[in-house]
Protein backbone atom coordinates (compact mmCIF):
# COMPACT_ATOMS: atom_id res chain seq x y z
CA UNK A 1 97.43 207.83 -83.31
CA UNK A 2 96.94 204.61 -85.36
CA UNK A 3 99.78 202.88 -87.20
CA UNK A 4 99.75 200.31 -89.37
CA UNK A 5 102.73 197.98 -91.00
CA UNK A 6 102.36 197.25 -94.46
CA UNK A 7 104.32 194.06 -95.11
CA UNK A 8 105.79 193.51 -99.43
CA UNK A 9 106.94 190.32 -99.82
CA UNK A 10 108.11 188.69 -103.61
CA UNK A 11 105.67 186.26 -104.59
CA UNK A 12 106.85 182.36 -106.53
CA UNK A 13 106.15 184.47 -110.11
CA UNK A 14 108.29 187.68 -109.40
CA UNK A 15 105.31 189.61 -108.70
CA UNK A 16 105.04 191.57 -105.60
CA UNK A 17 102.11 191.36 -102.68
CA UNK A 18 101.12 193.29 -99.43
CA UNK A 19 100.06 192.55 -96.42
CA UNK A 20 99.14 195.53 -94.25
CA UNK A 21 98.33 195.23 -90.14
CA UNK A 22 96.22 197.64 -88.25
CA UNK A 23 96.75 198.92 -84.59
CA UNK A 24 100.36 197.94 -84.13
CA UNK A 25 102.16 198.98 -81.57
CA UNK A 26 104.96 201.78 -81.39
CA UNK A 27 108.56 201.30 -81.80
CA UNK A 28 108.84 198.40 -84.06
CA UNK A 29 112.60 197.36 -84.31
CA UNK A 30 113.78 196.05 -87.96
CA UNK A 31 115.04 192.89 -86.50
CA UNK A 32 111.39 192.42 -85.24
CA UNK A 33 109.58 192.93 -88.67
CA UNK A 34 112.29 190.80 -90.56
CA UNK A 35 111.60 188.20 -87.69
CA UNK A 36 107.95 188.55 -88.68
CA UNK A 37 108.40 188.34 -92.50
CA UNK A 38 110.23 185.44 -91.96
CA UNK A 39 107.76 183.60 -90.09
CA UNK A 40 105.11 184.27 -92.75
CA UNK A 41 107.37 182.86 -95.60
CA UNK A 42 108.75 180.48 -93.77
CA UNK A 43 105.82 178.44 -92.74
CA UNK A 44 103.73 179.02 -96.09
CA UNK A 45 100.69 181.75 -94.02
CA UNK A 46 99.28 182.96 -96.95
CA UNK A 47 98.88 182.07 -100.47
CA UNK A 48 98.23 184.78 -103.06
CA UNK A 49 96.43 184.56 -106.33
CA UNK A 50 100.55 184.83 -107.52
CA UNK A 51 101.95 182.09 -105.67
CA UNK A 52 103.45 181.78 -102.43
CA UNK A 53 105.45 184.97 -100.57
CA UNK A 54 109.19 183.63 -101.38
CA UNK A 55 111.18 186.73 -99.56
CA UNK A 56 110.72 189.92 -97.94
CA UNK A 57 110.93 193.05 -100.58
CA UNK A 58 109.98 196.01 -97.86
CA UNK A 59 108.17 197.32 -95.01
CA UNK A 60 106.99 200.17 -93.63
CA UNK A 61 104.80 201.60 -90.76
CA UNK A 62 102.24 203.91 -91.52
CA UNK A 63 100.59 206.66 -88.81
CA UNK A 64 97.80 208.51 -88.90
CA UNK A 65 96.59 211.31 -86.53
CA UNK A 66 92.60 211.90 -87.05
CA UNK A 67 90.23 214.42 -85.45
CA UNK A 68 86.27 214.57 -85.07
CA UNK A 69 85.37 217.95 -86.45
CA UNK A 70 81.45 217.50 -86.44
């Protein structure tokens, strides 16, 4: 199975923006993705074409199941 957190943080201009990670692992507490979100805001990681990421809005982890059929 292959999950993936998908990060929404506020931006400097009010708009929204997402940063999603592949291949994370299971059982992600809430204090450890706030802990996460904070880092990234905190020390300025990524700059988006609205401004920097100025506070967490949500998270979520995402899983999919797949299967070969041919």
């Amino acid at each position: 199975m292959e999950r993936s957190l998908t990060l929404t943080f506020v931006t400097s201009n009010g708009s929204k923006a997402t940063l999603t990670i592949q291949g994370v692992k299971d059982g992600l507490t809430n204090e450890q993705v706030t802990a996460l979100m904070d880092v990234i805001i905190t020390n300025n990681i990524f700059l988006t074409k609205n401004g920097l990421l100025l506070s967490p809005s949500k998270a979520k982890v995402t899983e999919t199941n797949s299967r070969e059929i041919v």
